[in-house]
Structures are given as structure tokens and as C-alpha cells.
C-alpha atoms as a PDB file:
ATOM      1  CA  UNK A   1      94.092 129.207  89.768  1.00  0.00           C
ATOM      2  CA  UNK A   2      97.610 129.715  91.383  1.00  0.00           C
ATOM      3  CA  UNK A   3     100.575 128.381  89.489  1.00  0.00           C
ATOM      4  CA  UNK A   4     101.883 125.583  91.075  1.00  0.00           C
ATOM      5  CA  UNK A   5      97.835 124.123  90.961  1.00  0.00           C
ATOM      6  CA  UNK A   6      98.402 124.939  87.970  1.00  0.00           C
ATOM      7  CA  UNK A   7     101.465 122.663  87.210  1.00  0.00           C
ATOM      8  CA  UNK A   8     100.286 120.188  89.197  1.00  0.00           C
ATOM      9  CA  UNK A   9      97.188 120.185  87.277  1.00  0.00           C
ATOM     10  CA  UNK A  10      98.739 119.576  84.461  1.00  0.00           C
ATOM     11  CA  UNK A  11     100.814 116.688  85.312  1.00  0.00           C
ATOM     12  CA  UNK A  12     104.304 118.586  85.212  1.00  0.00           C
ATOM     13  CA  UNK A  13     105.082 117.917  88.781  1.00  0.00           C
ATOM     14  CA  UNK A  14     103.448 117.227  92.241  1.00  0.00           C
ATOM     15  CA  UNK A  15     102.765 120.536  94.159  1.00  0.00           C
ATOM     16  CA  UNK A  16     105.943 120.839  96.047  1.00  0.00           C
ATOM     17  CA  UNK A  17     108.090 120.204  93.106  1.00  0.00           C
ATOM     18  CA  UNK A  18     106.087 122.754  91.040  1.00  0.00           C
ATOM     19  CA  UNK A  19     106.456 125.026  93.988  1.00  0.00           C
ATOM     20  CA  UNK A  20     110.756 124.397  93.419  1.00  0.00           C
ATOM     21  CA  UNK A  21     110.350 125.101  89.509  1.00  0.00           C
ATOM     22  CA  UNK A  22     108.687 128.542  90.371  1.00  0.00           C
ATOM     23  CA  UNK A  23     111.094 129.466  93.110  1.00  0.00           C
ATOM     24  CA  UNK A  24     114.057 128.548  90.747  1.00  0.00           C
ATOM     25  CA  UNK A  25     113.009 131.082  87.960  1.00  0.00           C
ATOM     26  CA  UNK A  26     111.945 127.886  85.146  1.00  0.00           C
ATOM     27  CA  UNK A  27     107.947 128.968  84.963  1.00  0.00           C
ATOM     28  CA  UNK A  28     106.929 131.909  83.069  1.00  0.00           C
ATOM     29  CA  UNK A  29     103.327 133.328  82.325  1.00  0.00           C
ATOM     30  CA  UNK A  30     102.620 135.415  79.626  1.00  0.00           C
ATOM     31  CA  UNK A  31     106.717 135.405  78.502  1.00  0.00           C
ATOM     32  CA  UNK A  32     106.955 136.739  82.440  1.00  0.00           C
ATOM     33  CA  UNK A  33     109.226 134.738  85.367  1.00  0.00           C
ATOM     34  CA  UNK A  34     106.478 134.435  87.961  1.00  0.00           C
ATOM     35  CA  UNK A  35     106.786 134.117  91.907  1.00  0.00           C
ATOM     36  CA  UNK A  36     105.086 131.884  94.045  1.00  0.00           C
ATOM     37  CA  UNK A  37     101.401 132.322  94.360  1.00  0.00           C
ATOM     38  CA  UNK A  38     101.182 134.116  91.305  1.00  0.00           C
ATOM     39  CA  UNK A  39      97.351 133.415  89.295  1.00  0.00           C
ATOM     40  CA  UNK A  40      96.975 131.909  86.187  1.00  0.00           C
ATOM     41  CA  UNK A  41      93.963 133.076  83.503  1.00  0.00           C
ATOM     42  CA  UNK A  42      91.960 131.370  81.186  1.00  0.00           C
ATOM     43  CA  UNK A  43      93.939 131.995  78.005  1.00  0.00           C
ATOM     44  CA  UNK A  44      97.423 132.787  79.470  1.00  0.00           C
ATOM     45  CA  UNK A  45     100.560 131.060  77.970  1.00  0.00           C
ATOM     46  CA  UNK A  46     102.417 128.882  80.797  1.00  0.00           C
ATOM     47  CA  UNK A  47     105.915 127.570  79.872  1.00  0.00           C
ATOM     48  CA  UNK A  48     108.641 125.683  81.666  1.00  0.00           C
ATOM     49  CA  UNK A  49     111.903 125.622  80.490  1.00  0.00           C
ATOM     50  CA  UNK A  50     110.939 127.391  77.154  1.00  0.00           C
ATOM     51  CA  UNK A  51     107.972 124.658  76.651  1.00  0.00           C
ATOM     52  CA  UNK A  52     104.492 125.494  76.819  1.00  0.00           C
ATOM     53  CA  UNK A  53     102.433 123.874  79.458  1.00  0.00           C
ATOM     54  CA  UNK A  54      98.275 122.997  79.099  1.00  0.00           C
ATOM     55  CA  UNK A  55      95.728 121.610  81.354  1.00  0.00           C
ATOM     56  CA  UNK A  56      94.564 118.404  80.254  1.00  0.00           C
ATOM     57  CA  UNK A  57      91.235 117.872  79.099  1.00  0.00           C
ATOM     58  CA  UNK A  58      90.523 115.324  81.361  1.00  0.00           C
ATOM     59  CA  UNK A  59      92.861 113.397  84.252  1.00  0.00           C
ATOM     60  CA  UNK A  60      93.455 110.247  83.710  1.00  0.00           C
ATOM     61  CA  UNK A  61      93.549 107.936  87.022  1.00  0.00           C
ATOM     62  CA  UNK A  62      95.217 103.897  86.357  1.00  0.00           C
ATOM     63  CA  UNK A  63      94.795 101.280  88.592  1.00  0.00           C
ATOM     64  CA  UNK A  64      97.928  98.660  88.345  1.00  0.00           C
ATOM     65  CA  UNK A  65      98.736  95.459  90.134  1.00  0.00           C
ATOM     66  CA  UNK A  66     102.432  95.975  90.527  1.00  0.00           C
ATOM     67  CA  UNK A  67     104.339  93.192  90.183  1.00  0.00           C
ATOM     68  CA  UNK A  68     107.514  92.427  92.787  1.00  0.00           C
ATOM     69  CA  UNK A  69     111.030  93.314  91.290  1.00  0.00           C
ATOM     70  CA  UNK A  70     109.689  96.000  89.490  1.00  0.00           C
ATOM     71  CA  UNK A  71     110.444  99.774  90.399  1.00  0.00           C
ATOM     72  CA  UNK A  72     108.035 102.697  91.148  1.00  0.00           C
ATOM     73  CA  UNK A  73     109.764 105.083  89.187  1.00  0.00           C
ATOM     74  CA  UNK A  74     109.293 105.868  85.755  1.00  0.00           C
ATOM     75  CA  UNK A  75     112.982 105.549  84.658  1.00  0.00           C
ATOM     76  CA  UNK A  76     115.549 103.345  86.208  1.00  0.00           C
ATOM     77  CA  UNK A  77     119.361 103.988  86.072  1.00  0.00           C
ATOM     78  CA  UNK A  78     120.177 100.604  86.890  1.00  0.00           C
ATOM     79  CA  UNK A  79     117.597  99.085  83.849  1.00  0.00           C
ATOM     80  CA  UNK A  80     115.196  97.460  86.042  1.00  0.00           C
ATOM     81  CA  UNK A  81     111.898  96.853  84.739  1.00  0.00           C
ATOM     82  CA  UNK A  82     109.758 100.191  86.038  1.00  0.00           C
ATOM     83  CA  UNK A  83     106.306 101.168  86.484  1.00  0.00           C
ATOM     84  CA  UNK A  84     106.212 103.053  83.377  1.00  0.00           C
ATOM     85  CA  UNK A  85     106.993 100.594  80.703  1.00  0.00           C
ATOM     86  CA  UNK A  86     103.847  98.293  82.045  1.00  0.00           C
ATOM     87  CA  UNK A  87     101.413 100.946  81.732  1.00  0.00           C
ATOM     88  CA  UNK A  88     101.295 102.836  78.572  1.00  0.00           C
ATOM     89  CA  UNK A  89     101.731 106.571  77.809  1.00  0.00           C
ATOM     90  CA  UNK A  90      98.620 106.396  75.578  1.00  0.00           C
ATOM     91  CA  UNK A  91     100.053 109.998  74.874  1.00  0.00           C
ATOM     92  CA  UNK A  92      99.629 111.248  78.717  1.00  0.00           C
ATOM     93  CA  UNK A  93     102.281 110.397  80.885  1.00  0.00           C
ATOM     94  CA  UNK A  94     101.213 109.176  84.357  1.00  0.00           C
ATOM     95  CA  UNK A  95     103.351 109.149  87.492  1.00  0.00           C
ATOM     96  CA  UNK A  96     103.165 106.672  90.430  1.00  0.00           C
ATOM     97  CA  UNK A  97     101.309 108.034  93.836  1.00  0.00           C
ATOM     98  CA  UNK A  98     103.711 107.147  96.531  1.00  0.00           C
ATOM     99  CA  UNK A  99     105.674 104.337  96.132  1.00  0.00           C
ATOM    100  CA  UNK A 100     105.516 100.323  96.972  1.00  0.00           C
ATOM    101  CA  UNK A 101     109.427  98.716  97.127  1.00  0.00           C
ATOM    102  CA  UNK A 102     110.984  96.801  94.527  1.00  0.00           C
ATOM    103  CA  UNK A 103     110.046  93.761  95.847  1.00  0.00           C
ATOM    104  CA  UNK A 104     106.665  95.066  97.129  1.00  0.00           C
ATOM    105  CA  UNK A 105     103.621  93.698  94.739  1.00  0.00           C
ATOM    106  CA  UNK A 106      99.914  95.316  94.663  1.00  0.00           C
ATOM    107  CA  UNK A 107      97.725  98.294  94.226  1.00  0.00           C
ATOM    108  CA  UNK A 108      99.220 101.137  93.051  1.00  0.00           C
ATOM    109  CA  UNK A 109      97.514 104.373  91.726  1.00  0.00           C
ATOM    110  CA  UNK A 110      98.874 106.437  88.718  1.00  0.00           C
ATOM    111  CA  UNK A 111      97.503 109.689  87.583  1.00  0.00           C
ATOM    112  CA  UNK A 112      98.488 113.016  85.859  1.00  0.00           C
ATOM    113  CA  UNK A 113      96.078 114.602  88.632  1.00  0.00           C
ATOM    114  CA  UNK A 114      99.159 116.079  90.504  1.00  0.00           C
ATOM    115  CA  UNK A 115      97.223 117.917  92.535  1.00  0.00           C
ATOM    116  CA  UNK A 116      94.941 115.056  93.736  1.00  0.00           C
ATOM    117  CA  UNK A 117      98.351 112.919  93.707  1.00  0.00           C
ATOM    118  CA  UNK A 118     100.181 115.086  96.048  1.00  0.00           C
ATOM    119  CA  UNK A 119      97.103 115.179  98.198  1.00  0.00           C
ATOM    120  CA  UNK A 120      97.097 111.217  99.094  1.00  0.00           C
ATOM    121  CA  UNK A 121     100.884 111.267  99.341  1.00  0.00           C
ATOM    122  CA  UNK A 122     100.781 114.151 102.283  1.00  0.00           C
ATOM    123  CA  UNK A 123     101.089 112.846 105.293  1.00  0.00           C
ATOM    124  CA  UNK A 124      98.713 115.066 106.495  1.00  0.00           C
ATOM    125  CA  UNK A 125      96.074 113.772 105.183  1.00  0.00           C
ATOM    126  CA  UNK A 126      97.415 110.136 106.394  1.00  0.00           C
ATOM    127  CA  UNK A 127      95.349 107.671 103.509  1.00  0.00           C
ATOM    128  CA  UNK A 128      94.907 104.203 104.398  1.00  0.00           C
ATOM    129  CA  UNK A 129      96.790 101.219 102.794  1.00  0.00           C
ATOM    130  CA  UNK A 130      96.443  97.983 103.663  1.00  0.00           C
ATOM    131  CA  UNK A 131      98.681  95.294 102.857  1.00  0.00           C
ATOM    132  CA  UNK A 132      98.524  91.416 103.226  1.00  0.00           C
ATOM    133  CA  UNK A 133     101.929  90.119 104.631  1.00  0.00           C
ATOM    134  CA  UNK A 134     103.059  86.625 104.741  1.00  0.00           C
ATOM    135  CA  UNK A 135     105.379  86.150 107.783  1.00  0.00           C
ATOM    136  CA  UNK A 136     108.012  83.477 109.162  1.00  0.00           C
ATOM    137  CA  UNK A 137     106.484  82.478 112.341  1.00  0.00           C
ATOM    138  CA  UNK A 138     103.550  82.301 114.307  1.00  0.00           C
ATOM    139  CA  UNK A 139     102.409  85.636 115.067  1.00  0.00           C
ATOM    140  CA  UNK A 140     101.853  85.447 119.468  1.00  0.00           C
ATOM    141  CA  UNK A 141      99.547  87.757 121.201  1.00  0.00           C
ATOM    142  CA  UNK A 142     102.829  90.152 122.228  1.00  0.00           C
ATOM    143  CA  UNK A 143     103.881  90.443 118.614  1.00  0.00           C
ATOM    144  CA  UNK A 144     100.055  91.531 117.554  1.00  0.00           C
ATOM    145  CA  UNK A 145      99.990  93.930 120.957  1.00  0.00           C
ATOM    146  CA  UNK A 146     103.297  95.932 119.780  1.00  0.00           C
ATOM    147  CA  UNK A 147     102.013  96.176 116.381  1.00  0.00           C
ATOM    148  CA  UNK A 148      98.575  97.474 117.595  1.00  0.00           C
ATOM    149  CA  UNK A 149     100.420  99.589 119.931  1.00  0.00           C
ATOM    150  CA  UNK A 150     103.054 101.549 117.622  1.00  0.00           C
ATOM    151  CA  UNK A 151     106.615 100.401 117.265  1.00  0.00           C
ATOM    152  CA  UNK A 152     109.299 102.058 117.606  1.00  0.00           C
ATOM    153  CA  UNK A 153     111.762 102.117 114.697  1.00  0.00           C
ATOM    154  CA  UNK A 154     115.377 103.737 113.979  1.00  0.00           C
ATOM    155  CA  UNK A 155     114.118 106.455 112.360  1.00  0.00           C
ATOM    156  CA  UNK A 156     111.025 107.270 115.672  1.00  0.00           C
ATOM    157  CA  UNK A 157     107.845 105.736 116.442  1.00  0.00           C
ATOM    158  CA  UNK A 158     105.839 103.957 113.972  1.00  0.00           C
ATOM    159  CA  UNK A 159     102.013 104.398 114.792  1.00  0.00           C
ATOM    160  CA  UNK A 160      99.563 101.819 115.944  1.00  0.00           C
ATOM    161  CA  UNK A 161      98.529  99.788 113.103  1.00  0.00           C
ATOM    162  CA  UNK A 162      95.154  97.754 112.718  1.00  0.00           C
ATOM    163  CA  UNK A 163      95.942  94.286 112.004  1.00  0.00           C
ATOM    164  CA  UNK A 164      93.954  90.905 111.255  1.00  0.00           C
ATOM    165  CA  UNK A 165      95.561  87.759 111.429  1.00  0.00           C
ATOM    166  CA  UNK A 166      93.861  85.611 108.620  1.00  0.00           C
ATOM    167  CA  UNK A 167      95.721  83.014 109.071  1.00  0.00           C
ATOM    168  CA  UNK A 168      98.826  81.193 111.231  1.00  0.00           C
ATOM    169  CA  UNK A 169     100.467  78.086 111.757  1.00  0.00           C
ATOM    170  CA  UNK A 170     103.942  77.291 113.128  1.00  0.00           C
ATOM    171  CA  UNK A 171     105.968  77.943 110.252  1.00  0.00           C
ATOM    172  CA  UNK A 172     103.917  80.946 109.298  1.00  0.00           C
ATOM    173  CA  UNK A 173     101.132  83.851 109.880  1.00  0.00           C
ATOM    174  CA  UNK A 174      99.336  85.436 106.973  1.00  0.00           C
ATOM    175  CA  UNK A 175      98.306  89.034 108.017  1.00  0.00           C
ATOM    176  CA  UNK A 176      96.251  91.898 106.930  1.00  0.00           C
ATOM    177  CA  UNK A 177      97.676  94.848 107.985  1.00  0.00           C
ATOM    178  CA  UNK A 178      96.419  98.885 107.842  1.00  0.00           C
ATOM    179  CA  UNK A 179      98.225 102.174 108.293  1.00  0.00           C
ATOM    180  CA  UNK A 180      97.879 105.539 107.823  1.00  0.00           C
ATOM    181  CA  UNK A 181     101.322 107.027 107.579  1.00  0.00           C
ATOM    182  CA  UNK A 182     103.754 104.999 105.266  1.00  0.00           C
ATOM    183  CA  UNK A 183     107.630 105.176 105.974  1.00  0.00           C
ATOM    184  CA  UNK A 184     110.554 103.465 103.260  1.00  0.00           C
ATOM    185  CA  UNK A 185     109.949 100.031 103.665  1.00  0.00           C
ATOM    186  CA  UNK A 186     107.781 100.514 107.029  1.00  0.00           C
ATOM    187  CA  UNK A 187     105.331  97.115 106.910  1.00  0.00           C
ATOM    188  CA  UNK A 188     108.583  95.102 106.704  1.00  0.00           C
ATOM    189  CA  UNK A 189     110.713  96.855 109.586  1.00  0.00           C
ATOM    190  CA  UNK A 190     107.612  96.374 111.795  1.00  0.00           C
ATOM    191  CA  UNK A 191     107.512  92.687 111.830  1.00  0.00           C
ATOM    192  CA  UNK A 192     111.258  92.384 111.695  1.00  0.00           C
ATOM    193  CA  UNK A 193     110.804  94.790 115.003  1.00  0.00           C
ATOM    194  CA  UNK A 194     108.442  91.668 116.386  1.00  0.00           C
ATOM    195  CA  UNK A 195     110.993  88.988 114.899  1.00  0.00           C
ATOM    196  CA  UNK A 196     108.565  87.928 112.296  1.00  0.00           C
ATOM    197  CA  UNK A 197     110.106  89.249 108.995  1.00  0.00           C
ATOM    198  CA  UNK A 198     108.252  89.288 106.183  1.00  0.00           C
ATOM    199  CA  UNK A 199     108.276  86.591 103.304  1.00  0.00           C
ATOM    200  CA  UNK A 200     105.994  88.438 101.201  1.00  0.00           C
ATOM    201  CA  UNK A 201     104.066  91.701 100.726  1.00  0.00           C
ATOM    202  CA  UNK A 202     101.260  92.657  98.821  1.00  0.00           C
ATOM    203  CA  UNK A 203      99.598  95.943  99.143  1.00  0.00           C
ATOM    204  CA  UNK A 204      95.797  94.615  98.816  1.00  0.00           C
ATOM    205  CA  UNK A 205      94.209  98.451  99.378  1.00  0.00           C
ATOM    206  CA  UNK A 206      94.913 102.076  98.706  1.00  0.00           C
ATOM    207  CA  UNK A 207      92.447 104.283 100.178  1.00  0.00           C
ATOM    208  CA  UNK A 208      89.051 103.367  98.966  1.00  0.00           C
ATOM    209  CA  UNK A 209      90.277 101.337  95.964  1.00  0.00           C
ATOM    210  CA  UNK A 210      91.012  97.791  96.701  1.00  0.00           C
ATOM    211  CA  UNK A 211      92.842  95.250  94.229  1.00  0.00           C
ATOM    212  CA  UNK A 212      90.354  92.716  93.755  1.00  0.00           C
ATOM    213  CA  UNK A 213      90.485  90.174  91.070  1.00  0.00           C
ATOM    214  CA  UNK A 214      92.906  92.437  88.962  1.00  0.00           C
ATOM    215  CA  UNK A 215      96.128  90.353  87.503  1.00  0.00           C
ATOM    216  CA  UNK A 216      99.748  91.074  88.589  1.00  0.00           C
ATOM    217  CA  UNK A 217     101.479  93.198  86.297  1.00  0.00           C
ATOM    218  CA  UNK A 218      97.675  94.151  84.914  1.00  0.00           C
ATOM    219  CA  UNK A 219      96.181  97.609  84.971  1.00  0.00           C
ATOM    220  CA  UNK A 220      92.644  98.843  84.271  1.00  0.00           C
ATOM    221  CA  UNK A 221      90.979 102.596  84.363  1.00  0.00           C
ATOM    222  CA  UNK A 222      89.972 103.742  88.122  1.00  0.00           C
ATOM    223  CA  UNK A 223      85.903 104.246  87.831  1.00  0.00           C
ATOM    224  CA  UNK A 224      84.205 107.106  88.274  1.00  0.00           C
ATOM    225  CA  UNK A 225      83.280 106.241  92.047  1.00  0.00           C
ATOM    226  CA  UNK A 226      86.671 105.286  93.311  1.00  0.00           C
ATOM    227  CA  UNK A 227      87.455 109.126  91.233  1.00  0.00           C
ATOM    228  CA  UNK A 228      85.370 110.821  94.085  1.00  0.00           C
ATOM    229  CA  UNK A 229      86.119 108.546  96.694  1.00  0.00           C
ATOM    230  CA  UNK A 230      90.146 109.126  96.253  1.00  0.00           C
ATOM    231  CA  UNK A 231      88.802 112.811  96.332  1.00  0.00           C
ATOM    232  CA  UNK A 232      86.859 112.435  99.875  1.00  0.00           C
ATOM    233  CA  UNK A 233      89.992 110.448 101.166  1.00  0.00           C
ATOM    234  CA  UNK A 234      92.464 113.233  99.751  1.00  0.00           C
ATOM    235  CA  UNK A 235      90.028 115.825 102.083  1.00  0.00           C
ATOM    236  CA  UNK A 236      89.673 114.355 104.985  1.00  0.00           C
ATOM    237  CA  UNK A 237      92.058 115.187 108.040  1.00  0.00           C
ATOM    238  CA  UNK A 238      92.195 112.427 110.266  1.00  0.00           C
ATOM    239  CA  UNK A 239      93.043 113.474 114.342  1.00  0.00           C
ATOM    240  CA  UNK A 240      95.899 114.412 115.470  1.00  0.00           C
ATOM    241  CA  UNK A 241      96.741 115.122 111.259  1.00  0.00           C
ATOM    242  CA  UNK A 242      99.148 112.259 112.029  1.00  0.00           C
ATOM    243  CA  UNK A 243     101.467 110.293 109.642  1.00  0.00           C
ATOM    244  CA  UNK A 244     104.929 110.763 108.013  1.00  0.00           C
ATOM    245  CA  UNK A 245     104.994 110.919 104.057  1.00  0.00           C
ATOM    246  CA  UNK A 246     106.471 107.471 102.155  1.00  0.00           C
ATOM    247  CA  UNK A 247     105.985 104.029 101.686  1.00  0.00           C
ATOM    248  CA  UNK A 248     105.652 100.416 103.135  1.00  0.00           C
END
């Protein structure tokens, strides 16, 4: 297995920041600094930064409902409420795939699977999420047309979404709505782009794993079949290998 798999393996880091630890001389096999690409063997000693690193006997994959004004990040230096002190250690530290904004509620996956976690976070591989937005306004057939179309934001095009309006009135629209590439705070810039921002946002799907009855700010263990079906998703290229790396 090559090194930074290895890392990522074990929950150290995601690929590309194992890939930074090797290049920057902090990973050492066998009491050796390796380079990038380097193999690891059953039975060699792996260390970073003097500490010895192991594979874990078995990933563990969590399922939360996130609630809103809570951050994806396992530490805060503000002391918000994170992530990491709803779901606990258990004595493996998981790590939020992707990100949903602070005041963002919904799926989100955690895992020490860093290889499987940096998968669905490359935007090559361009996973679907679909969130549920409430909007001010009632969403017109131009509005739907741009979103269906691709937007343009300030930072390039956005593109075309799949959308479902489940519900509007004059005050309001509720909306499903499904990408595959995921930009800082991209579902809301898109309806502010159609002068419909959003009142609130709830990511309802990640992938294959949907959010179903679960609780906000509850979390349960991903099954078996979602397991495999995160691991289809993760190897699938879709045309064109669209999508940018981020979130909504």
C-alpha cells in the first residue's frame, strides 16, 4: 500500500494532506524519512511526528443530522459549538466529509476512512447532495430556467442544477435542489443570483444516504449498504469529470 493510502487509511489525514506530511519530511517508515509513493509492508513501523501510526481494525462511518449554528470542524477558535463535541470519539476520532455552513442543517457523513473521505470530497468524482431550501418568494419559471441552466457566480459558472419545486406560494417556495459540484456557500448564492435568497437550508441527501427520520443534532452508524454504496458513488466518474471541490 503506498504511504499516503496509508495515512489516509488510518484516519491521520485526507490524501492530499498526507501527501503534504510526506513531502515535508514528518512520516517515517521503519525509523526512515520516506518520499512520496514510497510502499508500506505488513509489519512496518509508520510514525508521524515521532508517533506511531496503525490501520484501524475496522472504519467507522457516522451518519449526523447537523444542526444550524453549529461548525463542521472539529475545533473552533471562536468556541462555537462543532461537529465533534455532538458525536463522540468512542476512542476513534472521526472527521467531517466536506463541509455544510454554520447555519446549514442536515446530512453530514463522518468517517476515519480518509481514503474513502477524500474520494467523495474530489470534485472529480462530483457526488450528489441534495438539499431542501426554503426561499422568500415565489419561485417563476425564469428563476427555475437559470437554475436548471447554470448560474453564473463571482467566483465562475455554477453548473446546472436539478431542482423540484415542492411547494410555493407568494411569500415563499420550498425547493429540492441537487448538485454535483459544491462551492462555499453555493445553494445560497444561487437563489440570491435569482433574487430568491434563502430562509433556510437543509441538506436532505449525500450521495446515496438520505436523512430520513433521523433527529437534528442526532447521529446513528451508516449500514452496511449505504458502506458500499458511498463506495460505488466514490468510483464513479460522471461526464465531463465536472465539479469544483467544497460546500453548499
Amino acid at each position: 500500500m503506498r504511504l499516503q493510502k496509508f495515512l489516509a487509511h488510518s484516519g491521520v489525514a485526507s490524501r492530499r494532506s498526507a501527501e503534504e506530511l510526506i513531502s515535508a519530511g514528518r512520516v517515517r517508515v521503519n525509523g526512515a524519512t520516506r518520499s512520496l509513493g514510497s510502499k508500506v509492508e505488513p509489519g512496518d513501523r509508520v510514525e508521524v511526528d515521532g508517533k506511531r501510526i496503525a490501520l484501524p481494525a475496522q472504519a467507522r462511518y457516522v451518519v449526523l443530522n447537523k444542526p444550524a449554528k453549529v461548525m463542521t470542524t472539529m475545533r473552533d477558535p471562536e468556541g462555537r459549538r462543532t461537529v465533534a463535541q455532538i458525536v463522540p470519539s468512542e476512542g476513534r476520532r472521526v472527521v467531517p466529509v466536506g463541509r455544510l455552513d454554520y447555519e446549514t442543517s442536515g446530512v453530514l457523513l463522518l468517517t476515519d476512512d480518509g481514503d474513502l473521505a477524500y474520494r467523495l470530497t474530489h470534485p472529480r468524482f462530483g457526488v450528489a447532495k441534495t438539499y431542501r431550501a426554503l426561499v422568500h418568494g415565489r419561485l417563476d419559471a425564469e428563476a427555475v430556467a437559470h437554475l436548471l441552466a447554470g448560474i453564473r457566480l463571482e467566483d465562475g459558472g455554477a453548473a446546472p442544477a436539478k431542482l423540484r419545486v415542492v411547494r410555493a406560494s407568494g411569500r415563499v417556495s420550498e425547493v429540492d435542489i441537487t448538485l454535483h459540484e459544491g462551492r462555499n456557500r453555493q445553494v445560497r448564492r444561487m437563489f440570491e443570483a435569482t433574487a430568491h435568497p434563502v430562509i433556510s437550508l437543509v441538506r436532505i441527501r449525500f450521495g446515496p444516504i438520505a436523512l430520513g427520520p433521523l433527529a437534528v443534532g442526532n447521529w446513528r452508524v451508516a449500514t452496511e449498504r449505504e458502506v458500499s454504496a458511498l463506495r460505488v458513488a466514490a468510483a464513479a466518474v460522471p461526464d465531463g469529470e465536472r465539479r469544483r471541490e467544497g460546500c453548499e
